[in-house]
Protein backbone atom coordinates (compact mmCIF):
# COMPACT_ATOMS: atom_id res chain seq x y z
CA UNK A 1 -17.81 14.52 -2.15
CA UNK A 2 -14.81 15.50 -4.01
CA UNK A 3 -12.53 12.19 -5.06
CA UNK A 4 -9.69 12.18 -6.53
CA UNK A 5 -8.35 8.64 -7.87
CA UNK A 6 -4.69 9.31 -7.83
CA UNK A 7 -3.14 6.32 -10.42
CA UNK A 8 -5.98 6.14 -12.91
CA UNK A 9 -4.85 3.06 -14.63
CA UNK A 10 -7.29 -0.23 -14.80
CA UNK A 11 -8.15 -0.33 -11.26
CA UNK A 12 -8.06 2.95 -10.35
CA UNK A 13 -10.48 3.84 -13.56
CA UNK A 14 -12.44 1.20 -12.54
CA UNK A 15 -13.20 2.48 -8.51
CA UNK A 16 -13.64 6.05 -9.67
CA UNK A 17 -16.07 4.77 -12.50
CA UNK A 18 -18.19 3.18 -10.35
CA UNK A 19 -18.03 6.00 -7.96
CA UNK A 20 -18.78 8.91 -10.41
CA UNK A 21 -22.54 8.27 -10.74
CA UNK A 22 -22.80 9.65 -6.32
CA UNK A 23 -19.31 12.24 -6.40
CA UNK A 24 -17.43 14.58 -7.94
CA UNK A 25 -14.70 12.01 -9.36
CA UNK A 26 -11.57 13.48 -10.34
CA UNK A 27 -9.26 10.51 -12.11
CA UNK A 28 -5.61 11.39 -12.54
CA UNK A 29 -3.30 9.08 -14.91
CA UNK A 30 -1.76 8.88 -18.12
CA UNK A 31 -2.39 10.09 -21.61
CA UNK A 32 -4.01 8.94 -24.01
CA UNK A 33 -6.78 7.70 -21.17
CA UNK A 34 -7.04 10.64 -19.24
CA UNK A 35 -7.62 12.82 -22.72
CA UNK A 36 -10.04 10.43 -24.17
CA UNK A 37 -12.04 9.99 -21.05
CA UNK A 38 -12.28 13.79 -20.53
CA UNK A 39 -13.30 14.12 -24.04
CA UNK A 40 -15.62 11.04 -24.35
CA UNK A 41 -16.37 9.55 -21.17
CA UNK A 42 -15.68 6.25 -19.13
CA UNK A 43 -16.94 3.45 -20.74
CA UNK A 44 -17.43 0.58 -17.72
CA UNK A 45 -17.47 -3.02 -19.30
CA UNK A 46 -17.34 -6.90 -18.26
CA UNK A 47 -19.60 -7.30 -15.14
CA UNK A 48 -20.75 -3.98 -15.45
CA UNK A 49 -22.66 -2.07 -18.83
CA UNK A 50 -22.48 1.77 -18.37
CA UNK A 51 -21.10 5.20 -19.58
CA UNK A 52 -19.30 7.69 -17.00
CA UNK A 53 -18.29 11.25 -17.13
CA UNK A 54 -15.50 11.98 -14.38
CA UNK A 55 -13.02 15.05 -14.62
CA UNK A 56 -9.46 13.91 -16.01
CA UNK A 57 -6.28 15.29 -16.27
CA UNK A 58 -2.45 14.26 -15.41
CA UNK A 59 -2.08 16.38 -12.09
CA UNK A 60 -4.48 16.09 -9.29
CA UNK A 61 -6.76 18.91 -8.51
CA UNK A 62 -6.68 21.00 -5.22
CA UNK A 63 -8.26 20.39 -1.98
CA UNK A 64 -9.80 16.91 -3.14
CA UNK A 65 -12.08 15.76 0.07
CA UNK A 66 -11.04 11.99 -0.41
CA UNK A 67 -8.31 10.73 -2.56
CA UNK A 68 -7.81 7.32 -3.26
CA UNK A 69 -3.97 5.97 -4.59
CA UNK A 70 -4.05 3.16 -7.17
CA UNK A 71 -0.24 3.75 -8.26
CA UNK A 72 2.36 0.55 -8.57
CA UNK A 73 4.25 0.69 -5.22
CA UNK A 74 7.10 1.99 -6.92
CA UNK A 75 6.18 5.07 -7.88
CA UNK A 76 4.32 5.60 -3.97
CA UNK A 77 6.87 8.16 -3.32
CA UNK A 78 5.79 10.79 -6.70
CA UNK A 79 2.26 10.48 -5.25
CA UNK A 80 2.99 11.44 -2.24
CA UNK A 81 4.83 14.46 -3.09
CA UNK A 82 1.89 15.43 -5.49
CA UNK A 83 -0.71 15.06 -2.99
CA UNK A 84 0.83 16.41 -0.25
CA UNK A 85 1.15 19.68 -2.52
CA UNK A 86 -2.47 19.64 -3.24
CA UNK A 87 -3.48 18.56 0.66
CA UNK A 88 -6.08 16.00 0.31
CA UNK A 89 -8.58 15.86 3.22
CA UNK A 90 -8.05 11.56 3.82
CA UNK A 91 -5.76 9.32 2.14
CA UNK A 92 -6.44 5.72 1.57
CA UNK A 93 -4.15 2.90 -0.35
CA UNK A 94 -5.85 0.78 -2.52
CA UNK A 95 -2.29 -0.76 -3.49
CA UNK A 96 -0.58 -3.77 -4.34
CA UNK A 97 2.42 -4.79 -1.72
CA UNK A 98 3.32 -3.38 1.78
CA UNK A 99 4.70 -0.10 3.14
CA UNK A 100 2.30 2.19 1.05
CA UNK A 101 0.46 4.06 3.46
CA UNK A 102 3.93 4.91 5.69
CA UNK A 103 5.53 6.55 2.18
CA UNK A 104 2.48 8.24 1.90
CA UNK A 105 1.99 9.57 5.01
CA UNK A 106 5.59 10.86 4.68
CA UNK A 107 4.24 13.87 2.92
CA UNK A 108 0.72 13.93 3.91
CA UNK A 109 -0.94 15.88 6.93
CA UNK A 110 -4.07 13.93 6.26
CA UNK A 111 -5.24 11.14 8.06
CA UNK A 112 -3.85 8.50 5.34
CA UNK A 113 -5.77 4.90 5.85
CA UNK A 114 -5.07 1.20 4.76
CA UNK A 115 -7.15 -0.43 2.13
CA UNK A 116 -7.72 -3.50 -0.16
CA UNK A 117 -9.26 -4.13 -3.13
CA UNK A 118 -10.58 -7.24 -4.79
CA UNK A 119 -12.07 -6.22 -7.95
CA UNK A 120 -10.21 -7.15 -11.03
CA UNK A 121 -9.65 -4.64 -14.13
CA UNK A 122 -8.34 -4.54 -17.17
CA UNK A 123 -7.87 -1.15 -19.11
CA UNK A 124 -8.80 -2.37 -22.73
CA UNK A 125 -8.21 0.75 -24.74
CA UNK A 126 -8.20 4.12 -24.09
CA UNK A 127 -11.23 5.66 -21.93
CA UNK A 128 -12.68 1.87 -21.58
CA UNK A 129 -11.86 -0.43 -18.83
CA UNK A 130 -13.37 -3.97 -18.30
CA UNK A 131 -14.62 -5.39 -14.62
CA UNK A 132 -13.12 -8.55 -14.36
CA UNK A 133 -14.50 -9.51 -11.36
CA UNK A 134 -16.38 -7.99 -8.67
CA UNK A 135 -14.57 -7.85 -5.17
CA UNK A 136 -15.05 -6.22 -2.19
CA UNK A 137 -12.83 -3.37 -0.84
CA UNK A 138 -11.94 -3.05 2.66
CA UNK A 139 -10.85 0.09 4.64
CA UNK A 140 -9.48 1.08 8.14
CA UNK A 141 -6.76 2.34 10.01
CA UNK A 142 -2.98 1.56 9.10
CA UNK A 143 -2.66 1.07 12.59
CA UNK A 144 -5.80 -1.57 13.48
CA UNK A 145 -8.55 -0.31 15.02
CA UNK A 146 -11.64 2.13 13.98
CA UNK A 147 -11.46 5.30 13.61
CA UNK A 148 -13.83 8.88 12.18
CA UNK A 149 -12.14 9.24 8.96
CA UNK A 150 -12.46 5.44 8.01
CA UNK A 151 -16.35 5.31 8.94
CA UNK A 152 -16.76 8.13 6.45
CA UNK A 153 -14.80 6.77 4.02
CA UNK A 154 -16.56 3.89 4.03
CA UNK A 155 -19.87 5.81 3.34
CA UNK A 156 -18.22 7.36 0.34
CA UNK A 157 -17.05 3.80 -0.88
CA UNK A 158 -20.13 2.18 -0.45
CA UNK A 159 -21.89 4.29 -2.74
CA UNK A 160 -20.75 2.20 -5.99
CA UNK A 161 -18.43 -0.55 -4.54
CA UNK A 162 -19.07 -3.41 -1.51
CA UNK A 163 -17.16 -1.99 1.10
CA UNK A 164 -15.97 -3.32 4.63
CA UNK A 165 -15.02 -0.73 7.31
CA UNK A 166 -12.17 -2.96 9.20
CA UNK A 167 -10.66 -2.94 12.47
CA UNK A 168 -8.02 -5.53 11.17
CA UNK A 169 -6.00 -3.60 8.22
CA UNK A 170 -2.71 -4.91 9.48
CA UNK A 171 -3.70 -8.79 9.42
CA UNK A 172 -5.59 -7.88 5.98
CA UNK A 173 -2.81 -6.54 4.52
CA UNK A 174 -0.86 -9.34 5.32
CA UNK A 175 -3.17 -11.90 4.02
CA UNK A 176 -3.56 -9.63 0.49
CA UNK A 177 0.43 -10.13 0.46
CA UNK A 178 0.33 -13.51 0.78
CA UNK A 179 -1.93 -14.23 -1.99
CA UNK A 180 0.08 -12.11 -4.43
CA UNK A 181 3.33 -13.43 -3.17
CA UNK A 182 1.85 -16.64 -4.06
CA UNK A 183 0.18 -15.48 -7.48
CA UNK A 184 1.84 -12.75 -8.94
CA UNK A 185 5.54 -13.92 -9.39
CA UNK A 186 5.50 -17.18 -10.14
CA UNK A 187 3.01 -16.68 -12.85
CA UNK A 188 4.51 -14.17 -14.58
CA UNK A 189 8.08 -16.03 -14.56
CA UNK A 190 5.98 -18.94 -15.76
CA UNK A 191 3.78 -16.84 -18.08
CA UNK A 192 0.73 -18.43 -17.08
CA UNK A 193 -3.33 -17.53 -16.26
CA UNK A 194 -3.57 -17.47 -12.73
CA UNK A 195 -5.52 -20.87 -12.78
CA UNK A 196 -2.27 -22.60 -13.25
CA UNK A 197 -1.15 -22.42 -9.76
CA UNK A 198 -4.53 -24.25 -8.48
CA UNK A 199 -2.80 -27.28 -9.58
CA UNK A 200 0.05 -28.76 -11.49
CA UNK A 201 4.04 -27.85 -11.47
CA UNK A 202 3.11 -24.51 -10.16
CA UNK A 203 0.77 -24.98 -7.44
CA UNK A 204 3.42 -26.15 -4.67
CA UNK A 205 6.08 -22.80 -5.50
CA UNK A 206 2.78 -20.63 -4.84
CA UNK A 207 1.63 -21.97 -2.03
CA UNK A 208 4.84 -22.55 -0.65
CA UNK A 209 5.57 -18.70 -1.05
CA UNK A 210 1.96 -18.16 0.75
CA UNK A 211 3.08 -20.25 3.59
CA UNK A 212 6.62 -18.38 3.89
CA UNK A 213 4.76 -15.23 4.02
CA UNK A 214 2.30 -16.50 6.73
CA UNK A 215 5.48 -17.70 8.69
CA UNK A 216 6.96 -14.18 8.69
CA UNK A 217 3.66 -12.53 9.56
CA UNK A 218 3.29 -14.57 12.21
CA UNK A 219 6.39 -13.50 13.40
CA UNK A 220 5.59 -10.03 13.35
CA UNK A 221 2.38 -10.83 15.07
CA UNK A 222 -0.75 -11.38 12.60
CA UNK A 223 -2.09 -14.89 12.01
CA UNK A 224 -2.90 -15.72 8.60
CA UNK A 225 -3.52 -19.07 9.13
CA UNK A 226 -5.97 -18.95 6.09
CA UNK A 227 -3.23 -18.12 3.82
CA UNK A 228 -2.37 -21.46 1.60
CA UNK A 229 -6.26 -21.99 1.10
CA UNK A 230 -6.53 -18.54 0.15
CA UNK A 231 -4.13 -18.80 -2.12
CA UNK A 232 -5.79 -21.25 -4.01
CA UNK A 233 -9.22 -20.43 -3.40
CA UNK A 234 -8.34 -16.55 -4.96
CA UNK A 235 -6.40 -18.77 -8.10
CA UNK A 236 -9.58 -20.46 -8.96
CA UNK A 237 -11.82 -17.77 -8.81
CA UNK A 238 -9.27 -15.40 -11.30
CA UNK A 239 -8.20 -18.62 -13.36
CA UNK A 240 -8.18 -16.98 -16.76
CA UNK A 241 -6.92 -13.48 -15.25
CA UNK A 242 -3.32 -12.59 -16.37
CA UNK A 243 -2.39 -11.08 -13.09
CA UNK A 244 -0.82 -7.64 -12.55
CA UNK A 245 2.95 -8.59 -12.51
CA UNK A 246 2.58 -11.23 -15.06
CA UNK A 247 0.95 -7.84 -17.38
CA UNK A 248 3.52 -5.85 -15.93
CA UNK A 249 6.30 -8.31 -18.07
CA UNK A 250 4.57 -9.37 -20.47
CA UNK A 251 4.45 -5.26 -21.28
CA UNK A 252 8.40 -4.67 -20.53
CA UNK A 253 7.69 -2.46 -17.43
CA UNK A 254 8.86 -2.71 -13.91
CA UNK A 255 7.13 -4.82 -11.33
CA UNK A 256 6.03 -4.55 -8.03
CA UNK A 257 8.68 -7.81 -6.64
CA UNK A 258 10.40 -5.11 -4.19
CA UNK A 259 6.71 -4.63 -2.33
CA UNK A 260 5.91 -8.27 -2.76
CA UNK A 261 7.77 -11.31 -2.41
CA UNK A 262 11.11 -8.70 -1.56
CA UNK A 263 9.10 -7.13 1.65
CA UNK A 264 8.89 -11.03 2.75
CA UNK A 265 12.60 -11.68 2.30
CA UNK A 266 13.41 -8.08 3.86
CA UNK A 267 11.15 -8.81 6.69
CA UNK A 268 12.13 -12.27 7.68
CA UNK A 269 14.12 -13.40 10.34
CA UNK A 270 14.71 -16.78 9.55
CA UNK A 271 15.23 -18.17 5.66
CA UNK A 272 12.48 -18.04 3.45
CA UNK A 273 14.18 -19.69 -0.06
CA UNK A 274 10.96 -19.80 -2.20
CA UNK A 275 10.50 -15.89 -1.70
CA UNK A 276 14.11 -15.06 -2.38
CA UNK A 277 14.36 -17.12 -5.36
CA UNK A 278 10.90 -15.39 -7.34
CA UNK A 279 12.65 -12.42 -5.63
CA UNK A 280 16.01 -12.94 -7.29
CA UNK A 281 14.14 -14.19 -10.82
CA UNK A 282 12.00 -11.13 -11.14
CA UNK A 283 14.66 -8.64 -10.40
CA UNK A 284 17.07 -10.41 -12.63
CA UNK A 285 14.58 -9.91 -15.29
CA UNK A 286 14.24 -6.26 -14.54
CA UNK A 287 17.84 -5.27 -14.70
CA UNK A 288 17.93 -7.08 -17.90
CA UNK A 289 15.60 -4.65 -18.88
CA UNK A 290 17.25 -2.33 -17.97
CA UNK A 291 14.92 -1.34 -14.80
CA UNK A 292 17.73 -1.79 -12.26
């Protein structure tokens, strides 16, 4: 099958890498990666030892069969317009934050499907990125239920990653946001390993903005009762990760806060302080960086 891996960063490298060896894998991202891995390769490290070849290039390629967005939620919108001028056959979200799959299928007549993704990555250099952790990636319906497209997708998936076929994308999506509302903010304002919010000054602000979330979902009708244990649970299993927003300011770049802990404040009905303050913190920081 053709795939194209639309946001060819560390994750994104990392899925179509382990995918290349069963498809025609097609990554699109940035130079200098894209360049050196068409010219050299994908070198796969950390929990996995092996050399890829998948096309590369900075504009996706036409017709892809599958194509699988690994973007920042911020730039969603750019994706969308380039896929939907290249018409991809299914869409799936592999993306931090909420609201992905609705900008995407915006543009897109394909069916366009939820998705999660717990493998960790880290792009070390050009053309090399390191597995930080094997995961498990889950795909289904933005909607709930089951559906043609997602059972073949989750063939194609399963050919170099675990993969779940889930009837439950909604509730999962809400329990992925409350684990990185919980993780990602507070240590990057604290500019700390995710292992410091297990315990110590920053466990009860994470968990705290896990619970808010849970509240809010709840609201909107998915139970994530599981959240504040997940929370931790996810924290001690990543403790010396640097996670993605806390490498997002440690590099000077925009976050993802808006599709994070600022989809929990905008969805809320009733106060939720702990989001709005990491909310408040990290978008201070980005207009003094001039990203607002």
């Amino acid at each position: 099958m053709d795939v194209c891996v639309f946001g060819a960063g560390s994750l994104g490298s990392l899925v179509g890498g382990l995918l290349a060896d069963d498809h025609d894998v097609h990554l699109v991202g940035r130079e200098p990666h894209v360049g050196v891995v068409r010219e050299e390769g994908l070198r796969l490290t950390g929990a996995f030892d092996r050399q890829v070849y998948p096309a590369a290039s900075t504009t996706p390629p036409a017709d892809p069969d599958l194509a699988l967005v690994t973007v920042k939620s911020f730039d969603t919108p750019q994706a969308a317009r380039a896929l939907g001028a290249v018409s991809p056959g299914t869409a799936v979200s592999l993306q931090n934050g909420m609201g992905n799959e609705a900008t995407l299928a915006t543009r897109l007549d394909a069916p366009v499907l939820a998705g999660t993704c717990t493998y960790g990555a880290r792009l070390s250099e050009p053309g090399v990125v390191e597995c930080t952790g094997v995961g498990e990636v889950a795909v289904g319906p933005r909607t709930g239920g089951h559906s043609g497209p997602a059972d073949r997708v989750g063939d194609v998936l399963a050919a170099g990653l675990a993969t779940t076929v889930a009837g439950d994308m909604p509730r999962r999506l809400w329990g992925k946001l409350a684990v990185n509302a919980g993780i990602n903010a507070v240590t990057a304002l604290a500019r700390v390993p995710n292992g410091a919010v297990v315990d110590g000054p920053a466990s009860g602000v994470a968990t705290d903005a896990a619970a808010e979330t849970a509240q809010v979902a709840a609201n909107v009708g998915f139970e994530i009762d599981e959240a504040v244990d997940r929370t931790r649970e996810v924290a001690a299993a990543t403790a010396e990760n640097t996670a993605s927003m806390h490498q997002d300011i440690r590099a000077g770049r925009p976050t993802e806060i808006d599709a994070i802990n600022g989809y929990v404040v905008e969805t809320a009905d009733r106060p939720v302080p702990v989001n709005t303050t990491l909310t408040g913190l990290v978008r201070a920081w980005e207009r003094g960086q001039g990203h607002r």
